[in-house]
PDB file of N, CA and C in Angstrom:
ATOM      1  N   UNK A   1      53.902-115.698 -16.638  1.00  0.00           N
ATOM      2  CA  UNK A   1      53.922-116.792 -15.697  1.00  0.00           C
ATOM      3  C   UNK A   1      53.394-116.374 -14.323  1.00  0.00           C
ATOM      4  N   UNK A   2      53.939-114.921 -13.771  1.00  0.00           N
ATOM      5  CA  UNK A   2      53.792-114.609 -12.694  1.00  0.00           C
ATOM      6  C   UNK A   2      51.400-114.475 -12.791  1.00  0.00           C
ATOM      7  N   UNK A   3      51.081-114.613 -13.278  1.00  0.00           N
ATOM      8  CA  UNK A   3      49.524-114.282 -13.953  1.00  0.00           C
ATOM      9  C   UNK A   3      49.284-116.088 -13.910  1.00  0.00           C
ATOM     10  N   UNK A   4      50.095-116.481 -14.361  1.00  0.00           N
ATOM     11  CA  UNK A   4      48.967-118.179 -14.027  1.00  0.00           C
ATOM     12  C   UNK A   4      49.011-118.353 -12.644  1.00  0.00           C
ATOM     13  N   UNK A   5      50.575-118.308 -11.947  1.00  0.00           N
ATOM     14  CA  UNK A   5      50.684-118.512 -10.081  1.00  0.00           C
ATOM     15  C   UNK A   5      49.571-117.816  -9.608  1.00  0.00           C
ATOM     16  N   UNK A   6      49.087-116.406 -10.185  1.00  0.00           N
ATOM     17  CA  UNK A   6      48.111-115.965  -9.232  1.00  0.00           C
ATOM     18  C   UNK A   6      46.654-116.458  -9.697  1.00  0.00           C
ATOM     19  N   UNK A   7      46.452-116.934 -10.564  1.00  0.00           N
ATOM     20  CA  UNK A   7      45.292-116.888 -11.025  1.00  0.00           C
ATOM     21  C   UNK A   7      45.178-119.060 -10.648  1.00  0.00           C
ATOM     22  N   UNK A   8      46.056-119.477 -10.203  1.00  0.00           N
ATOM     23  CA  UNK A   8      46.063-120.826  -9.534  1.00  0.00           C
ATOM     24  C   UNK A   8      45.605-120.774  -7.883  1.00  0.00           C
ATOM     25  N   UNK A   9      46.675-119.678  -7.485  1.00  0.00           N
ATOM     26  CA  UNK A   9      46.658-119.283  -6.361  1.00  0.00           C
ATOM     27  C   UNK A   9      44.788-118.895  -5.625  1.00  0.00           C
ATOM     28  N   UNK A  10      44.551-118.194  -6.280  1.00  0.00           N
ATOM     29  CA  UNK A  10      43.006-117.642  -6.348  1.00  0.00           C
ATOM     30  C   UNK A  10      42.434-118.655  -6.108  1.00  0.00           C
ATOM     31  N   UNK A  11      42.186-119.820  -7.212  1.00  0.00           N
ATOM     32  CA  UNK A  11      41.674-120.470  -7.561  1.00  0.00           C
ATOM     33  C   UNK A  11      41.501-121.786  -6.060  1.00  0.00           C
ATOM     34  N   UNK A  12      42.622-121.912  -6.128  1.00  0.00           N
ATOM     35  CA  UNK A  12      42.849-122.862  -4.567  1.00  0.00           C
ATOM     36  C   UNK A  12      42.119-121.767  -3.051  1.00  0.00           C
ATOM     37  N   UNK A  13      42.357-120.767  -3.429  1.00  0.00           N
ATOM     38  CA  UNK A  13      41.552-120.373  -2.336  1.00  0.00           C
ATOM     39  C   UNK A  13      40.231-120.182  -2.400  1.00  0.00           C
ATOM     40  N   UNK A  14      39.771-120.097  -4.127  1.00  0.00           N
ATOM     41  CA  UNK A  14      38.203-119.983  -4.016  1.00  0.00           C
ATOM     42  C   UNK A  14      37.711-121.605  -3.362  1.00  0.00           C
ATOM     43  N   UNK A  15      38.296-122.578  -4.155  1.00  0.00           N
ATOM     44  CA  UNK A  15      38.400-123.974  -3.097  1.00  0.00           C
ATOM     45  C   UNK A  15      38.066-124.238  -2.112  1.00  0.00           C
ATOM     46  N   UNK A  16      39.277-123.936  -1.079  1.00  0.00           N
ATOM     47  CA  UNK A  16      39.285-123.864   0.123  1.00  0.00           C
ATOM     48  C   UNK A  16      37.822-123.560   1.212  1.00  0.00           C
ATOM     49  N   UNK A  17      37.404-121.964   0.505  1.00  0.00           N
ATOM     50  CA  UNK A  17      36.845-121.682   0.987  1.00  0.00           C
ATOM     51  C   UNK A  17      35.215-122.402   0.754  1.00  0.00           C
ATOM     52  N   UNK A  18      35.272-122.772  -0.469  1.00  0.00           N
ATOM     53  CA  UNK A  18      34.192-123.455  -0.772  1.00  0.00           C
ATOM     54  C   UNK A  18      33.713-124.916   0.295  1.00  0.00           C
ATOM     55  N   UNK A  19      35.073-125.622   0.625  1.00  0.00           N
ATOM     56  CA  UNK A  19      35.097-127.063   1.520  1.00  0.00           C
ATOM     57  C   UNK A  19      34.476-126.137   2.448  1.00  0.00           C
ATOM     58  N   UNK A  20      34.802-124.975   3.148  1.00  0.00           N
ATOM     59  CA  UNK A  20      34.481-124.159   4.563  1.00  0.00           C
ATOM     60  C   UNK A  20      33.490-124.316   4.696  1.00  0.00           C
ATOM     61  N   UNK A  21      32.725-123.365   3.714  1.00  0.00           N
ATOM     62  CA  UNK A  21      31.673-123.393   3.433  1.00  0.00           C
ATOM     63  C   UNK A  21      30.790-124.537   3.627  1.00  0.00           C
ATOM     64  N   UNK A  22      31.213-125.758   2.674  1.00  0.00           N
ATOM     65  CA  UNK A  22      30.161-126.794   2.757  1.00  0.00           C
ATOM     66  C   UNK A  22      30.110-127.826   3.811  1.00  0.00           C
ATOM     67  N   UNK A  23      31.260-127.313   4.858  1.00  0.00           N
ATOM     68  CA  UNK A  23      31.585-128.102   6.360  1.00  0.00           C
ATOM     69  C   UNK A  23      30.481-127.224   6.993  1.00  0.00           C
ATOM     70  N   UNK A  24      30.401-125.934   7.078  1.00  0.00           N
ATOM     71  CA  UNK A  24      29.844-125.296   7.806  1.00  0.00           C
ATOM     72  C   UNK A  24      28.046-125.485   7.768  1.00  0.00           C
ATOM     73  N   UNK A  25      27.746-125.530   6.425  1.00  0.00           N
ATOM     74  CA  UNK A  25      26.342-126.201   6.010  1.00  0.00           C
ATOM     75  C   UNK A  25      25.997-127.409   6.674  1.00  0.00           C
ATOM     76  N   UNK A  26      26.888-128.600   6.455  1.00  0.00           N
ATOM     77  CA  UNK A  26      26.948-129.618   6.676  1.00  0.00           C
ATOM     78  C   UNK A  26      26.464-129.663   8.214  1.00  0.00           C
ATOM     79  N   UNK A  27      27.259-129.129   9.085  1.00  0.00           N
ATOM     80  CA  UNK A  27      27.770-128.744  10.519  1.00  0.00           C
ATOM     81  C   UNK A  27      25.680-128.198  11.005  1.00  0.00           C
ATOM     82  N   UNK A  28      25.200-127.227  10.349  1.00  0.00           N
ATOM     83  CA  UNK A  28      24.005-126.099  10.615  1.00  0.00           C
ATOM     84  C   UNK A  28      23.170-127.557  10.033  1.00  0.00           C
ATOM     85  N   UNK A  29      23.067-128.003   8.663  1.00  0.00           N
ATOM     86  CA  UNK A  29      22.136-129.321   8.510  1.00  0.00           C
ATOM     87  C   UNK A  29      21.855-129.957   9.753  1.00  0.00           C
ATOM     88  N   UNK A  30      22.929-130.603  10.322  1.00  0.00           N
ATOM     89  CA  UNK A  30      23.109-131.631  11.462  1.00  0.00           C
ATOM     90  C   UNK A  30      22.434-130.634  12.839  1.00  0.00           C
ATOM     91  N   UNK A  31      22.913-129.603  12.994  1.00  0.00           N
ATOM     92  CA  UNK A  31      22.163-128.905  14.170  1.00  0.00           C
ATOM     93  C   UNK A  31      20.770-128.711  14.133  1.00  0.00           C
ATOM     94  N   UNK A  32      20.466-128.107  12.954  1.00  0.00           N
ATOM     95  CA  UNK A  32      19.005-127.957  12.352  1.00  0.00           C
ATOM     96  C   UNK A  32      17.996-129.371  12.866  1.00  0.00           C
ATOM     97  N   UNK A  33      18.850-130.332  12.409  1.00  0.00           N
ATOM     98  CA  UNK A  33      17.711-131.864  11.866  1.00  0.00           C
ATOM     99  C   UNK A  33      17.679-132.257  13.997  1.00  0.00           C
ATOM    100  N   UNK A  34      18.666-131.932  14.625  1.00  0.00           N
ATOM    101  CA  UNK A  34      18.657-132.315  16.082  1.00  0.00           C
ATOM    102  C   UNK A  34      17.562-131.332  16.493  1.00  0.00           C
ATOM    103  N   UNK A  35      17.579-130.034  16.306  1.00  0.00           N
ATOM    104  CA  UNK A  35      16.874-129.002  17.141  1.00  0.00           C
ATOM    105  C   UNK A  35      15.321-129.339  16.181  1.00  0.00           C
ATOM    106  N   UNK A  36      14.701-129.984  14.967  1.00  0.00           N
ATOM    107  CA  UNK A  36      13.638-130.569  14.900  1.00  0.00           C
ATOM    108  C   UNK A  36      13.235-131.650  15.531  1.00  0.00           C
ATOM    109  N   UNK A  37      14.033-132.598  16.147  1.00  0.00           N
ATOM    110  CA  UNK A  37      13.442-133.905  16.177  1.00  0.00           C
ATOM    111  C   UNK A  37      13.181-133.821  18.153  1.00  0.00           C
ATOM    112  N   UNK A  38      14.176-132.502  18.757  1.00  0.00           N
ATOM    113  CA  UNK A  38      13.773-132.345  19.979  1.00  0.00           C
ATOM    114  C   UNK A  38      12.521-131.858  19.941  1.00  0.00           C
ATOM    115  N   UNK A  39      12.382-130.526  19.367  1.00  0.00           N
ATOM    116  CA  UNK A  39      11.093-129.928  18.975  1.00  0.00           C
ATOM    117  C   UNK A  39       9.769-131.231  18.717  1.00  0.00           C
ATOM    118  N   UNK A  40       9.803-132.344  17.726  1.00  0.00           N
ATOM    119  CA  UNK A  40       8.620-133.421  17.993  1.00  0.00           C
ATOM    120  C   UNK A  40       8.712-134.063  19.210  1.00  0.00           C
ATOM    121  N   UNK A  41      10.169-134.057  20.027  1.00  0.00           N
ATOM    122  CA  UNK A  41      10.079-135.038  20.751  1.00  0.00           C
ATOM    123  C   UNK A  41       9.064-134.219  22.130  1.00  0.00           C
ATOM    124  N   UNK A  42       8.886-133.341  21.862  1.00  0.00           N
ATOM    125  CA  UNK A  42       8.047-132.000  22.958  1.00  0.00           C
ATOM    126  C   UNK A  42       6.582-132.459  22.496  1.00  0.00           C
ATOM    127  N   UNK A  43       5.901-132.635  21.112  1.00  0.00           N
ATOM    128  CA  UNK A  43       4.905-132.777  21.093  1.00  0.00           C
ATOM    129  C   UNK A  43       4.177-133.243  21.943  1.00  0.00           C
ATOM    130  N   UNK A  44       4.130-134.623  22.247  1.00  0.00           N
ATOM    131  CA  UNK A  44       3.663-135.302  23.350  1.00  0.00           C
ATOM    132  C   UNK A  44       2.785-134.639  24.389  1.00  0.00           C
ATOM    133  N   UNK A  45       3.886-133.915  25.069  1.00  0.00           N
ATOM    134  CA  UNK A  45       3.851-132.962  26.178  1.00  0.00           C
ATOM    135  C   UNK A  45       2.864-132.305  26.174  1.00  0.00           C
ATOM    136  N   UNK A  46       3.036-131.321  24.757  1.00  0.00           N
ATOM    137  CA  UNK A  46       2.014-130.031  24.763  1.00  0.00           C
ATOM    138  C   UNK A  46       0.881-130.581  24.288  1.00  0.00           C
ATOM    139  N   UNK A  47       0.621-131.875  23.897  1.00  0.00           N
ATOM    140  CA  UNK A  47      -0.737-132.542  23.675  1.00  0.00           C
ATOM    141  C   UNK A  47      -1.570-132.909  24.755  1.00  0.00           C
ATOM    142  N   UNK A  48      -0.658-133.482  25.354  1.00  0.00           N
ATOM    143  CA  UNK A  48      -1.288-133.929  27.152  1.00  0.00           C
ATOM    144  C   UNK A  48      -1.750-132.709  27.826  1.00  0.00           C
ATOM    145  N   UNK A  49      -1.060-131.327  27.452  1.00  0.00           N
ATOM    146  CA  UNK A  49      -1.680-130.458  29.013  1.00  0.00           C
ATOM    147  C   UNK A  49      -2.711-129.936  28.296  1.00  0.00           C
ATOM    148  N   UNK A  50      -2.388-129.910  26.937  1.00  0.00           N
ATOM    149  CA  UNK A  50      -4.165-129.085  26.220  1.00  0.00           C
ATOM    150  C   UNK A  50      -5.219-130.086  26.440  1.00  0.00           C
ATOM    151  N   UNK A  51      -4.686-131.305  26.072  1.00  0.00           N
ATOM    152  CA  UNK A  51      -5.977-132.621  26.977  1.00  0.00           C
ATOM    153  C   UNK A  51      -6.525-132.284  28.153  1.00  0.00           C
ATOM    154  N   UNK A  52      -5.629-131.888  29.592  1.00  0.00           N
ATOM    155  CA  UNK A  52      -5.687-131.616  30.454  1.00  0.00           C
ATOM    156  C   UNK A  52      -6.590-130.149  30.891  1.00  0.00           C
ATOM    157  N   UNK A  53      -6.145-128.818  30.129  1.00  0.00           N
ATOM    158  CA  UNK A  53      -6.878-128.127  30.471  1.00  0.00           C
ATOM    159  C   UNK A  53      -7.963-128.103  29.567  1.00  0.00           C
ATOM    160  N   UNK A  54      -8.587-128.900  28.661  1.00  0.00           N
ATOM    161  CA  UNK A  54     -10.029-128.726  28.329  1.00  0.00           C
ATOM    162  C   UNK A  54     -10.936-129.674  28.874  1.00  0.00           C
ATOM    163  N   UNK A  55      -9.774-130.774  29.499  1.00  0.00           N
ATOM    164  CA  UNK A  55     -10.783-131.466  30.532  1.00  0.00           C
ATOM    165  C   UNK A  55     -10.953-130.628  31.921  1.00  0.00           C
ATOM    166  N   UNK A  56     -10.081-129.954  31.912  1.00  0.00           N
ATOM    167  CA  UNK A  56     -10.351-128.965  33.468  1.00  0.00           C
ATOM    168  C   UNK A  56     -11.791-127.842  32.578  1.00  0.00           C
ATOM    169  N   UNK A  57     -11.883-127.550  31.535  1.00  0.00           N
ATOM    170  CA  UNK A  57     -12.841-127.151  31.200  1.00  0.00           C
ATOM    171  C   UNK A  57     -13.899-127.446  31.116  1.00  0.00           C
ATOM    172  N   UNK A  58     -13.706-128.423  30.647  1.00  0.00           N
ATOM    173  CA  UNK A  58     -15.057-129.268  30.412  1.00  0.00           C
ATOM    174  C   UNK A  58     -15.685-129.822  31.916  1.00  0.00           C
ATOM    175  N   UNK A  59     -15.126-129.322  33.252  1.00  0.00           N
ATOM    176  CA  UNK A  59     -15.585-130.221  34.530  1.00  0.00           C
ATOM    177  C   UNK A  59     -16.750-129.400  34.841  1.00  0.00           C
ATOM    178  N   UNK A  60     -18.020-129.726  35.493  1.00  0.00           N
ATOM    179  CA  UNK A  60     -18.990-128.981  35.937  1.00  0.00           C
ATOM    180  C   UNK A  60     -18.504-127.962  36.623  1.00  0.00           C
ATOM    181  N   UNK A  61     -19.240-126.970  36.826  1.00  0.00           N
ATOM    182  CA  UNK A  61     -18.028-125.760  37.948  1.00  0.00           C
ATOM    183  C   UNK A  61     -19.498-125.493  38.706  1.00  0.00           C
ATOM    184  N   UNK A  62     -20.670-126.654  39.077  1.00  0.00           N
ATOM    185  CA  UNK A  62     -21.306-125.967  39.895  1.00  0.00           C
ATOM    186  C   UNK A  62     -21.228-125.435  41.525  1.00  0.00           C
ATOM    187  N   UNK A  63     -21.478-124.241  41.445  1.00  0.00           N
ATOM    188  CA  UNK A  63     -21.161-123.643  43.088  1.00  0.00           C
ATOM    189  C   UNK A  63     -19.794-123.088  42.706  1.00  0.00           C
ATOM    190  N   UNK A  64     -19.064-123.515  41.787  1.00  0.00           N
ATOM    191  CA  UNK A  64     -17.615-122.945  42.068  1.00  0.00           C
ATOM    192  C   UNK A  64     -17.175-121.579  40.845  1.00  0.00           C
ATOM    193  N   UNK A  65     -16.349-120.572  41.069  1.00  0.00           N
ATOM    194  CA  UNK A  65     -15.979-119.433  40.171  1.00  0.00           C
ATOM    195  C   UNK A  65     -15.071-120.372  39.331  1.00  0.00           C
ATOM    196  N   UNK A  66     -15.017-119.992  38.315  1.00  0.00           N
ATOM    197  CA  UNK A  66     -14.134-120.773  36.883  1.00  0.00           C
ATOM    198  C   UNK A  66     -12.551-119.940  37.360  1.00  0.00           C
ATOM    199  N   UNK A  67     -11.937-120.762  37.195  1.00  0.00           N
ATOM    200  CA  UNK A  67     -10.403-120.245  37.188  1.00  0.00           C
ATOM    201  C   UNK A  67      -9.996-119.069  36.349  1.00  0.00           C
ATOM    202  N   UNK A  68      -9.704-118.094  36.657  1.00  0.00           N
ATOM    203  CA  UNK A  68      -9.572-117.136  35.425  1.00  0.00           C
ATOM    204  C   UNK A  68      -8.513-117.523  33.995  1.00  0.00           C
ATOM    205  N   UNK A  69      -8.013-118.645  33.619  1.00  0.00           N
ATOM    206  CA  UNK A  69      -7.390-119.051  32.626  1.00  0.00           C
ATOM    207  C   UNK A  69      -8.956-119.946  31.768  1.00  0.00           C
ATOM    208  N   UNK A  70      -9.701-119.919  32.627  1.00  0.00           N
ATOM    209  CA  UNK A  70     -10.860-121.134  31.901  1.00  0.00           C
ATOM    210  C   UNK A  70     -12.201-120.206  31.975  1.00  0.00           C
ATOM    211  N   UNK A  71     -12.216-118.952  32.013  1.00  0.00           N
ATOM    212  CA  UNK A  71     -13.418-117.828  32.041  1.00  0.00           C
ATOM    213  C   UNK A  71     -13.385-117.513  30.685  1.00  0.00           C
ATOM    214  N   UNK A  72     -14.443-117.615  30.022  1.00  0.00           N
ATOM    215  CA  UNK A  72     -14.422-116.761  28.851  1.00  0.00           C
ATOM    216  C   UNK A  72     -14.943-115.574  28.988  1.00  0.00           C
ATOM    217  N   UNK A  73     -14.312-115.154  27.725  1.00  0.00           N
ATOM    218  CA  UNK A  73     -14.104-113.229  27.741  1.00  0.00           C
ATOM    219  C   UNK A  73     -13.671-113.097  26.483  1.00  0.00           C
ATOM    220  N   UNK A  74     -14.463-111.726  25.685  1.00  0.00           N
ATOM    221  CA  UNK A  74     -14.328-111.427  24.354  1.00  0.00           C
ATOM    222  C   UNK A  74     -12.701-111.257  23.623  1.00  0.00           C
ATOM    223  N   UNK A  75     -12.716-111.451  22.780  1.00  0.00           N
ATOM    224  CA  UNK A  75     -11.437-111.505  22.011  1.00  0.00           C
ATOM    225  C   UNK A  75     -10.971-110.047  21.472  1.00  0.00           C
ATOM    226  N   UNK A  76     -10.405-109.599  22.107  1.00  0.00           N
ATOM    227  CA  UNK A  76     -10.310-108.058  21.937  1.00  0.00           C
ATOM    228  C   UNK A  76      -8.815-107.855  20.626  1.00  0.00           C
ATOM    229  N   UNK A  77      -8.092-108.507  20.986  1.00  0.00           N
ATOM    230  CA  UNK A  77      -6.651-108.534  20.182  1.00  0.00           C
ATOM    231  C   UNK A  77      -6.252-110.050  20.457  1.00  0.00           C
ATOM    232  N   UNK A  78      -5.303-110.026  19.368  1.00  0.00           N
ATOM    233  CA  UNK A  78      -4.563-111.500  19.275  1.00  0.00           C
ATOM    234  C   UNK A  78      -3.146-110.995  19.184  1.00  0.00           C
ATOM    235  N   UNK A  79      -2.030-111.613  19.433  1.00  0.00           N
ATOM    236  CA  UNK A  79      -0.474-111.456  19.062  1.00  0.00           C
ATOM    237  C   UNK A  79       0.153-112.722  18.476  1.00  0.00           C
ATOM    238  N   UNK A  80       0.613-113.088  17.375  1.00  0.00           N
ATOM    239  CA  UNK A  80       1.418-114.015  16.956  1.00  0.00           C
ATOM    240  C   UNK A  80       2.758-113.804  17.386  1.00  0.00           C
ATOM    241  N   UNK A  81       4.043-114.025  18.348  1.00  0.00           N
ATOM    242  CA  UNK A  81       5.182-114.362  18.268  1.00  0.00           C
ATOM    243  C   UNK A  81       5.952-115.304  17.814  1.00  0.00           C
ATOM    244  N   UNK A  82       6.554-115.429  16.960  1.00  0.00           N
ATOM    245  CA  UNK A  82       7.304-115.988  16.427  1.00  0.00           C
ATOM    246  C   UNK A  82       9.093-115.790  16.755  1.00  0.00           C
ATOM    247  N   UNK A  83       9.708-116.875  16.737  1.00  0.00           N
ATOM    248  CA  UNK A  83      11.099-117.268  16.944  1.00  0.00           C
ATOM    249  C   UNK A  83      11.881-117.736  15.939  1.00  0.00           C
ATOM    250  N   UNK A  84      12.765-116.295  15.535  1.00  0.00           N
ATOM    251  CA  UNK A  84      13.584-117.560  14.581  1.00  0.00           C
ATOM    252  C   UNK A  84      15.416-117.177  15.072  1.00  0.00           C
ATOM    253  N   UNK A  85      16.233-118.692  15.046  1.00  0.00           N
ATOM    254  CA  UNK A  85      17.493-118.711  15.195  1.00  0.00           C
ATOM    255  C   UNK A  85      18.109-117.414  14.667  1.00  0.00           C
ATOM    256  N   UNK A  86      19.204-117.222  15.169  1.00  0.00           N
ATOM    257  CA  UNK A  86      20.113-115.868  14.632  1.00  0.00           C
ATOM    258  C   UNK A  86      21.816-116.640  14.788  1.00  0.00           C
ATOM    259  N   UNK A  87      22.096-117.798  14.365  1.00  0.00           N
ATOM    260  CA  UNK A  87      23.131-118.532  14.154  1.00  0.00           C
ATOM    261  C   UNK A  87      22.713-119.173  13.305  1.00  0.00           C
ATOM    262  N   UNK A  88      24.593-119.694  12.842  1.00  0.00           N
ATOM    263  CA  UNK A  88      24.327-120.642  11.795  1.00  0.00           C
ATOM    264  C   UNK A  88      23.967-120.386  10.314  1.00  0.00           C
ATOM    265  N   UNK A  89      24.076-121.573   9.404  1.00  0.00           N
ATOM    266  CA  UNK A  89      23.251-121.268   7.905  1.00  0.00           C
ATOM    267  C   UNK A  89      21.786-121.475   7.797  1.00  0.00           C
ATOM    268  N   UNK A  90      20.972-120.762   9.017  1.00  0.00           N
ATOM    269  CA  UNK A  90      19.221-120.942   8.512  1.00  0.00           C
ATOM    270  C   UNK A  90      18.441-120.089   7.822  1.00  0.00           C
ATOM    271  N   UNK A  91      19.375-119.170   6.696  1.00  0.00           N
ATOM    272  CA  UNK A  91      18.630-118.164   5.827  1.00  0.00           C
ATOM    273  C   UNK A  91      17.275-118.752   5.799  1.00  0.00           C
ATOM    274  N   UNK A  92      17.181-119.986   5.315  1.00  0.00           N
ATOM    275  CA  UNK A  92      15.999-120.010   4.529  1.00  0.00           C
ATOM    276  C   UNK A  92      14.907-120.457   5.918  1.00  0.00           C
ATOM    277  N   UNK A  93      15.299-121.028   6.549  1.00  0.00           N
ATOM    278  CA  UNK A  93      14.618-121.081   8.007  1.00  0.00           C
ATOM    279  C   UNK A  93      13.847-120.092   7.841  1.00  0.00           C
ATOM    280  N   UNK A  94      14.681-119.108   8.127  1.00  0.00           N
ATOM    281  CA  UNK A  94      14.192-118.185   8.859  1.00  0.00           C
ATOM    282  C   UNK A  94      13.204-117.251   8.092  1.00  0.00           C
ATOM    283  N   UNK A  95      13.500-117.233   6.231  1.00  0.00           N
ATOM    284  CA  UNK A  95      12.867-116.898   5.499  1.00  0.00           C
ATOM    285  C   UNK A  95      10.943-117.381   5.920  1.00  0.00           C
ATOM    286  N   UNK A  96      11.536-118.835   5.484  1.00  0.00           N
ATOM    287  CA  UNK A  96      10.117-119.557   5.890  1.00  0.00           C
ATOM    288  C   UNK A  96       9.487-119.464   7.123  1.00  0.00           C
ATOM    289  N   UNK A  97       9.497-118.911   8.146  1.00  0.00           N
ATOM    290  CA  UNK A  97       9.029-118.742   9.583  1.00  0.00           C
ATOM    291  C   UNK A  97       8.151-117.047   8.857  1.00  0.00           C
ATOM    292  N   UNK A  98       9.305-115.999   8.829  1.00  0.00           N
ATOM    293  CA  UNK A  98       8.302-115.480   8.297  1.00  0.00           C
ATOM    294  C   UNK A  98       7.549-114.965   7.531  1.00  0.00           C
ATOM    295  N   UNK A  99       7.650-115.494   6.477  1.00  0.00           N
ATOM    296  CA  UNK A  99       6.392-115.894   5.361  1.00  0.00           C
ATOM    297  C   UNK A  99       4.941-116.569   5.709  1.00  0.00           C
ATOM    298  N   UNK A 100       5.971-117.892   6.571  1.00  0.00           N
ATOM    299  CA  UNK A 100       4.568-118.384   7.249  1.00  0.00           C
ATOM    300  C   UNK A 100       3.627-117.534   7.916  1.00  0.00           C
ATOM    301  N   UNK A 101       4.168-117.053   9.136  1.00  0.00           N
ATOM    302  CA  UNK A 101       3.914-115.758   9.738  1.00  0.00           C
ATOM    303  C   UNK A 101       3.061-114.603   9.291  1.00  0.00           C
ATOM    304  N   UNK A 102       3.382-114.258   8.248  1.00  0.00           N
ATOM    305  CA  UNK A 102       2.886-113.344   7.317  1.00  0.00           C
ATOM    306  C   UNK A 102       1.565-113.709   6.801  1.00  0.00           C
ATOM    307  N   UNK A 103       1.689-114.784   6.143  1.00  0.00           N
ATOM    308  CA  UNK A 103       0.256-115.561   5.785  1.00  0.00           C
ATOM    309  C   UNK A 103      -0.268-116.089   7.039  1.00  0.00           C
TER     310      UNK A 103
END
């Protein structure tokens, strides 16, 4: 008898921990889907100033020195940085960032 109490006992706590668990998912889903839809709500933004500086590019520059952000100059090295969360349930986030990355 004392072998079923524990093996019930167990059992309610594998449970337990399982609801934890799927609150805590639940909880990282909901953070996740907010911290995307701020992220589009930025698009806008970073569309307008790249509008902006290739129309500052595109302006005649006669008589004038080009801004050194709008001078071209050979491509010597490139750096990809990438960001990924370190909270929360975003294994696979974070998987996929760098994979992407990678490729």
């Amino acid at each position: 008898m004392a072998n079923i109490r524990l093996i019930r006992r167990r059992i309610r706590g594998v449970q337990s921990i399982a609801k934890i668990t799927r609150a805590m998912e639940m909880i990282a889903t909901s953070k996740m889907r907010r911290a995307q839809e701020r992220g589009l709500a930025g698009r806008p933004y970073s569309e307008k100033i790249r509008q902006v500086i290739a129309d500052l590019a595109a302006l005649p520059q006669t008589g004038r020195e080009l801004h050194p952000l709008l001078k071209r100059r050979p491509l010597t090295r490139m750096a990809i940085v990438h960001i990924t969360p370190d909270r929360g349930l975003c294994g696979g986030l974070n998987a996929g960032i760098n994979r992407r990355t990678a490729s």
